[in-house]
N, C-alpha and C. Protein backbone atom coordinates (compact mmCIF):
# COMPACT_ATOMS: atom_id res chain seq x y z
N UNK A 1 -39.70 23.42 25.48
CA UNK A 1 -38.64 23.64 24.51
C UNK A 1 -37.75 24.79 25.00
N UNK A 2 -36.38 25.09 24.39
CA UNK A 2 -35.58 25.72 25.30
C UNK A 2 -35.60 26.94 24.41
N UNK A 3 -35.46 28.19 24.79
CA UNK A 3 -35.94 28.89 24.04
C UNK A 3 -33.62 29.66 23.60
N UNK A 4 -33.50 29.03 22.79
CA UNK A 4 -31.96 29.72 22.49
C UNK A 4 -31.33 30.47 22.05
N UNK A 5 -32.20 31.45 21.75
CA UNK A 5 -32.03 32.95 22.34
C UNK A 5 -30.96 33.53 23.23
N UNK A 6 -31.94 32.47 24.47
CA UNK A 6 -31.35 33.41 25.83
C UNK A 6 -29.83 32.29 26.04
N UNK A 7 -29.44 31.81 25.33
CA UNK A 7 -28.29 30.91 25.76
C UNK A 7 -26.85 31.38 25.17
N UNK A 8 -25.90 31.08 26.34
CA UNK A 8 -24.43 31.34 25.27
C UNK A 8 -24.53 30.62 24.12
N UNK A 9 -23.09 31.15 23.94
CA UNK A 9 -22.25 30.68 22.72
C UNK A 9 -22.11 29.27 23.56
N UNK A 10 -21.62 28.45 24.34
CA UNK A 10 -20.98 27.75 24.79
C UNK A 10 -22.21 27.00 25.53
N UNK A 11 -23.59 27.12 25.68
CA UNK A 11 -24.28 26.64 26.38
C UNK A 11 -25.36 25.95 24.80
N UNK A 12 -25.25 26.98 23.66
CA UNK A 12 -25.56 26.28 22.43
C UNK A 12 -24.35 25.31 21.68
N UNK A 13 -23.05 25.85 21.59
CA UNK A 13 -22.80 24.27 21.17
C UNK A 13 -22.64 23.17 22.00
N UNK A 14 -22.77 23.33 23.44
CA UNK A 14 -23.56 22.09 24.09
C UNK A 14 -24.86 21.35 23.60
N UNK A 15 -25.05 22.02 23.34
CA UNK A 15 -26.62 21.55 23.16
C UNK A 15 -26.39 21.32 21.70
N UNK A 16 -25.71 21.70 20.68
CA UNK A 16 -25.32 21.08 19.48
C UNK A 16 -24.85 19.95 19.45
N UNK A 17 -23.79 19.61 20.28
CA UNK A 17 -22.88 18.48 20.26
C UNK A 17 -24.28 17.32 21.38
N UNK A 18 -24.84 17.29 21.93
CA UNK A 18 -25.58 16.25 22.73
C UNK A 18 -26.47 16.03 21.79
N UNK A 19 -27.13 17.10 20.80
CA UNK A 19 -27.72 16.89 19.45
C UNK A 19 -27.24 15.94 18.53
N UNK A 20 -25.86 16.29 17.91
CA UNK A 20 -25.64 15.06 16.75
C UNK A 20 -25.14 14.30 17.65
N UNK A 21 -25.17 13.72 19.01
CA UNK A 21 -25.01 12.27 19.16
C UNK A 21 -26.21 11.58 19.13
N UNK A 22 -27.42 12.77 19.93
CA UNK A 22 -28.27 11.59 19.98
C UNK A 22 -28.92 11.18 18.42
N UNK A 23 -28.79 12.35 17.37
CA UNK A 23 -29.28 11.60 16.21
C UNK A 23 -28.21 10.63 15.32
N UNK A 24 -27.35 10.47 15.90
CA UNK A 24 -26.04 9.67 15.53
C UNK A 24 -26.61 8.23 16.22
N UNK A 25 -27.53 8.54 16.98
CA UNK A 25 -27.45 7.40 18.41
C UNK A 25 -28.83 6.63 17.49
N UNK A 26 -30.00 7.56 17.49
CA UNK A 26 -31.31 7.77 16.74
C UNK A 26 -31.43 6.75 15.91
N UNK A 27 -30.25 7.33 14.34
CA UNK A 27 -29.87 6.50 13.23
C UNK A 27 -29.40 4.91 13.90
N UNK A 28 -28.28 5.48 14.55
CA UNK A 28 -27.66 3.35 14.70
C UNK A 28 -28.92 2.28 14.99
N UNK A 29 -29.81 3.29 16.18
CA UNK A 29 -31.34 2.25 16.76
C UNK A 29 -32.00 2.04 15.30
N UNK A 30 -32.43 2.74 14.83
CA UNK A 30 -33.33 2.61 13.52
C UNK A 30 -32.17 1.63 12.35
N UNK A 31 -31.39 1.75 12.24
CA UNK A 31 -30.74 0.70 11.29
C UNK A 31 -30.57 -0.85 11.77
N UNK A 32 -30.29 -0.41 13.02
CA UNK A 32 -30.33 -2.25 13.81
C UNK A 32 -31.94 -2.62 13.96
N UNK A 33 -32.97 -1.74 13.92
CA UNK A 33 -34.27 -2.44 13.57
C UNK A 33 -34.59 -2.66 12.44
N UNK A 34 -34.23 -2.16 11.35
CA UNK A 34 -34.34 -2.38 10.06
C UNK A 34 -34.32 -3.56 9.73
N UNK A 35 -32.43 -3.29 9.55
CA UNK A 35 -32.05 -4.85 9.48
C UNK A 35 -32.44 -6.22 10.09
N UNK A 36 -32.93 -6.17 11.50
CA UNK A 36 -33.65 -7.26 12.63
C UNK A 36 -34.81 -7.41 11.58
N UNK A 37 -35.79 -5.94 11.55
CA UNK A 37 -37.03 -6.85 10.31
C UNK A 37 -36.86 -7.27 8.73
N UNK A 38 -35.81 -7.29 8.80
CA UNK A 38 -35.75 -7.83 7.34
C UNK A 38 -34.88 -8.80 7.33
N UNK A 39 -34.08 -9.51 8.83
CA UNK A 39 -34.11 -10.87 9.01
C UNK A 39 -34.96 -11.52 9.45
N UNK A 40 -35.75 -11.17 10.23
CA UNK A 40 -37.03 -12.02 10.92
C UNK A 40 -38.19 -11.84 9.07
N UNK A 41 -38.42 -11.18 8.34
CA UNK A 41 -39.03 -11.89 6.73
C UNK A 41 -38.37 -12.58 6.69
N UNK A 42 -37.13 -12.30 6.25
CA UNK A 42 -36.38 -13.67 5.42
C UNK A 42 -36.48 -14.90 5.83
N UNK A 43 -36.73 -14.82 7.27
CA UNK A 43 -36.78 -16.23 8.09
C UNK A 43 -38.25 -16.73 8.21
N UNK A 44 -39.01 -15.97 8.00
CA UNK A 44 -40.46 -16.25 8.00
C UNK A 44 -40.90 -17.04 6.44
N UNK A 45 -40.12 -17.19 5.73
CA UNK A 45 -40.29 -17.42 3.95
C UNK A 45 -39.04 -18.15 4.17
N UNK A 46 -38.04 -19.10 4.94
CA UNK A 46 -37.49 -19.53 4.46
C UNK A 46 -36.20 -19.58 3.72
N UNK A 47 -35.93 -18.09 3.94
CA UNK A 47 -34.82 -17.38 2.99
C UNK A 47 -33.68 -16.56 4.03
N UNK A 48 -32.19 -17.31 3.35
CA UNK A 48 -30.98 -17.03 3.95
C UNK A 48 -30.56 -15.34 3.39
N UNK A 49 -30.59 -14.40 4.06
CA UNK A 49 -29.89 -13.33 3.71
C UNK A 49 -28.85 -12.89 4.22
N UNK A 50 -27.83 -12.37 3.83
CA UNK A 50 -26.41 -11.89 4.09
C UNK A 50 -26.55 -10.70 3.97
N UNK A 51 -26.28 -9.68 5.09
CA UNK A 51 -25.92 -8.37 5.06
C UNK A 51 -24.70 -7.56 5.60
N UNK A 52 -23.96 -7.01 4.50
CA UNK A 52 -22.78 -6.95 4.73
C UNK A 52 -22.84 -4.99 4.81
N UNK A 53 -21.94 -4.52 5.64
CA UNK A 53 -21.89 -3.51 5.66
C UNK A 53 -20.90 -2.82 5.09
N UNK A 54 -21.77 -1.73 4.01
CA UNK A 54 -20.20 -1.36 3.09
C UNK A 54 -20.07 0.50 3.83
N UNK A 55 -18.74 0.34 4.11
CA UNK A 55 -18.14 1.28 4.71
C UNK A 55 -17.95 2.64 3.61
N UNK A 56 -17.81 3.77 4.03
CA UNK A 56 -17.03 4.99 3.42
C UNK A 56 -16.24 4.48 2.88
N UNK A 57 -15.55 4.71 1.56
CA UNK A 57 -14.58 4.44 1.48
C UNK A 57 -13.58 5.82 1.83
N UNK A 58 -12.38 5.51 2.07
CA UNK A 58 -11.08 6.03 2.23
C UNK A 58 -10.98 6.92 1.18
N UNK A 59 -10.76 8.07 1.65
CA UNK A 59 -9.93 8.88 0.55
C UNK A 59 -8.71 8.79 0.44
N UNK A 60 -8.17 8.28 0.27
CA UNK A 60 -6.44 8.50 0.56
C UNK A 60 -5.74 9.24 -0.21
N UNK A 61 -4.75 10.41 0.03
CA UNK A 61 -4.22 12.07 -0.57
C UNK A 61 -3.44 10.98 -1.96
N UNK A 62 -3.65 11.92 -3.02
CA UNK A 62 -2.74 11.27 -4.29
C UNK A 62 -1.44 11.02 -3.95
N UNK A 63 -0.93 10.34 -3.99
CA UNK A 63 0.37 9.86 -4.13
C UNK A 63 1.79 10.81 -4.95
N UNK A 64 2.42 11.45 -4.58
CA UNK A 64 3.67 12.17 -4.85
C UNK A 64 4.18 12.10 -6.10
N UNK A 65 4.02 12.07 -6.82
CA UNK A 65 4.65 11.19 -8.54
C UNK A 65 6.06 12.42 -8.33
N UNK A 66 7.17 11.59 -8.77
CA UNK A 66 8.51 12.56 -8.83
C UNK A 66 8.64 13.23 -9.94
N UNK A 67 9.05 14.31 -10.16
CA UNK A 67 9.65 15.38 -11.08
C UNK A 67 10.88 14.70 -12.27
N UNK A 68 10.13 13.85 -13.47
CA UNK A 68 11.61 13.66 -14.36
C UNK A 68 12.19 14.79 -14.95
N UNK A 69 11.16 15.94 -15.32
CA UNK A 69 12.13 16.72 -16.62
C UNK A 69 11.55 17.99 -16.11
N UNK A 70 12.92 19.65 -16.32
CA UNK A 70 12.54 20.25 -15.64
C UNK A 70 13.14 21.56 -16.51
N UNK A 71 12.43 22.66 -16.83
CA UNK A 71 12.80 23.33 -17.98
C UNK A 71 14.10 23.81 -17.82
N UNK A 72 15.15 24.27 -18.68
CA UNK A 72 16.38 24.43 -18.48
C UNK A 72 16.72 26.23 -18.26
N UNK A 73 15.78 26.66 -18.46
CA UNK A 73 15.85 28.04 -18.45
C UNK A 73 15.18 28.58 -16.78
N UNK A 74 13.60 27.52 -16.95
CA UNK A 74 12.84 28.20 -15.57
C UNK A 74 12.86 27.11 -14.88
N UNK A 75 13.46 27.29 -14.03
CA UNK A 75 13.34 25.74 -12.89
C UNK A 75 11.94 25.84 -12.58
N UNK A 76 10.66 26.47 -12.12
CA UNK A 76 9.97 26.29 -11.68
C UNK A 76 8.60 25.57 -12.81
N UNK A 77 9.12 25.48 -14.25
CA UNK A 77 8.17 24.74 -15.30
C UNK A 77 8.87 23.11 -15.37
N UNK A 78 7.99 22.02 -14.42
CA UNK A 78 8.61 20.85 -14.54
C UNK A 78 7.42 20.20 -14.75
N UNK A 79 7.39 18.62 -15.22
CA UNK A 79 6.95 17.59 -15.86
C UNK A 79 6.83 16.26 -15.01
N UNK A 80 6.25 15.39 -14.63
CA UNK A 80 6.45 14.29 -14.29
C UNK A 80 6.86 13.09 -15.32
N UNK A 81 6.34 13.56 -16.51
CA UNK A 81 6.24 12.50 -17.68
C UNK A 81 4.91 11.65 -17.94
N UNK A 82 3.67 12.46 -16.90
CA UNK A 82 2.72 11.62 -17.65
C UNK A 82 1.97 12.89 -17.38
N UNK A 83 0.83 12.21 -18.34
CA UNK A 83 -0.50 13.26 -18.46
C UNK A 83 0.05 13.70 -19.90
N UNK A 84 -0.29 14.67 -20.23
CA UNK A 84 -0.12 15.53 -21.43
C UNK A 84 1.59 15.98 -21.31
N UNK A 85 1.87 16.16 -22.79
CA UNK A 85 2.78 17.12 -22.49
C UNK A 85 2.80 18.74 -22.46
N UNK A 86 3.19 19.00 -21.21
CA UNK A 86 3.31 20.71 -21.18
C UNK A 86 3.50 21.19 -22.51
N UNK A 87 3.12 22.80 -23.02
CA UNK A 87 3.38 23.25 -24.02
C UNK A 87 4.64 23.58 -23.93
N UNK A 88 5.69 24.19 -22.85
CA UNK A 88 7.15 24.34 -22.99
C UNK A 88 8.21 23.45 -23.34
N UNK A 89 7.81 21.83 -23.19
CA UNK A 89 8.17 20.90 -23.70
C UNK A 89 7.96 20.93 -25.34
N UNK A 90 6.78 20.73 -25.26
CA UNK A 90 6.83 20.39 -27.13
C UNK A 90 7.14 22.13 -27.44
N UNK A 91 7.37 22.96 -27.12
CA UNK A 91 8.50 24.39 -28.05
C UNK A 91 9.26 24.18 -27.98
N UNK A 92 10.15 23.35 -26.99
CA UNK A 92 11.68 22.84 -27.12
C UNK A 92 11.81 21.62 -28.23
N UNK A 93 10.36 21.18 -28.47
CA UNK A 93 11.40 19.56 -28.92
C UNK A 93 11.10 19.97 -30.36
N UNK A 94 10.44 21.27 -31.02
CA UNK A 94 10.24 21.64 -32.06
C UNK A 94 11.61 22.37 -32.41
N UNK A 95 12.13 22.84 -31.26
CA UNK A 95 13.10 23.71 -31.75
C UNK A 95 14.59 23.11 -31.86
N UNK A 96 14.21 21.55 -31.68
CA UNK A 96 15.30 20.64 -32.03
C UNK A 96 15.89 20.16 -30.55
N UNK A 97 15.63 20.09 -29.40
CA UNK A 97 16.26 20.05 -28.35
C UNK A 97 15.62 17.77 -28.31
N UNK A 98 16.22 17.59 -27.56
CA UNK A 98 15.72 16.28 -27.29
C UNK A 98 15.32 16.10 -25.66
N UNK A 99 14.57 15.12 -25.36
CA UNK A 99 13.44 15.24 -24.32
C UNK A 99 14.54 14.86 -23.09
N UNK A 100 15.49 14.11 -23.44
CA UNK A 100 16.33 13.43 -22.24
C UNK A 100 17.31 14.86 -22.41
N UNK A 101 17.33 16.15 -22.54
CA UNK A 101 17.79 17.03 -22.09
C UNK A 101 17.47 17.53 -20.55
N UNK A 102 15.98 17.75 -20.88
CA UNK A 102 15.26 18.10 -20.28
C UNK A 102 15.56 17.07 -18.19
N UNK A 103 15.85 16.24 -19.08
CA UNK A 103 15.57 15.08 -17.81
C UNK A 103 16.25 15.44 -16.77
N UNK A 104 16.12 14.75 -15.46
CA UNK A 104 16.35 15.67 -14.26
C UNK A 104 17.40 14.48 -13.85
């Protein structure tokens, strides 16, 4: 065993990075035997199995929603028009203002 201690910075994340491949490598062998014995049952009994591989899904970044209404005093208090309404909105529409003022 290597004793890593005595090793760089640069001679341990070598040895990090050859690490998670081979257990990257490790996992793929052990899942393709898995799956092999649990087609060779199914086939021993007669029985069709389908194994489908479900992926990560995608995160994909939220989507941009545009700015409709935008306070008339502080440009920087604005609204998209959904979710709740801001509290600076409903003090204006109490104080008689109408919402398509607001609108951008």
């Amino acid at each position: 065993m290597t004793d890593f201690q005595n090793l760089s910075e640069t001679e341990l994340q070598a040895v990090i990075e050859k690490a998670e491949i081979a257990l990257k490598n490790k996992k793929a062998n052990n899942r393709k035997e898995v799956l092999n014995t649990i087609k060779e049952l199914a086939d021993s009994i007669n029985v069709r199995v389908e194994i489908h591989d479900i992926e990560k899904p995608t995160i994909r970044p939220p989507s941009k929603i545009p700015v409709k209404y935008r306070h008339p005093k502080e440009p920087g208090k604005t609204w998209t028009g959904r979710g709740m309404t801001p509290k600076w909105i409903k003090v204006l529409l109490e104080k008689g203002h109408n919402l398509s003022d607001f609108k951008i």
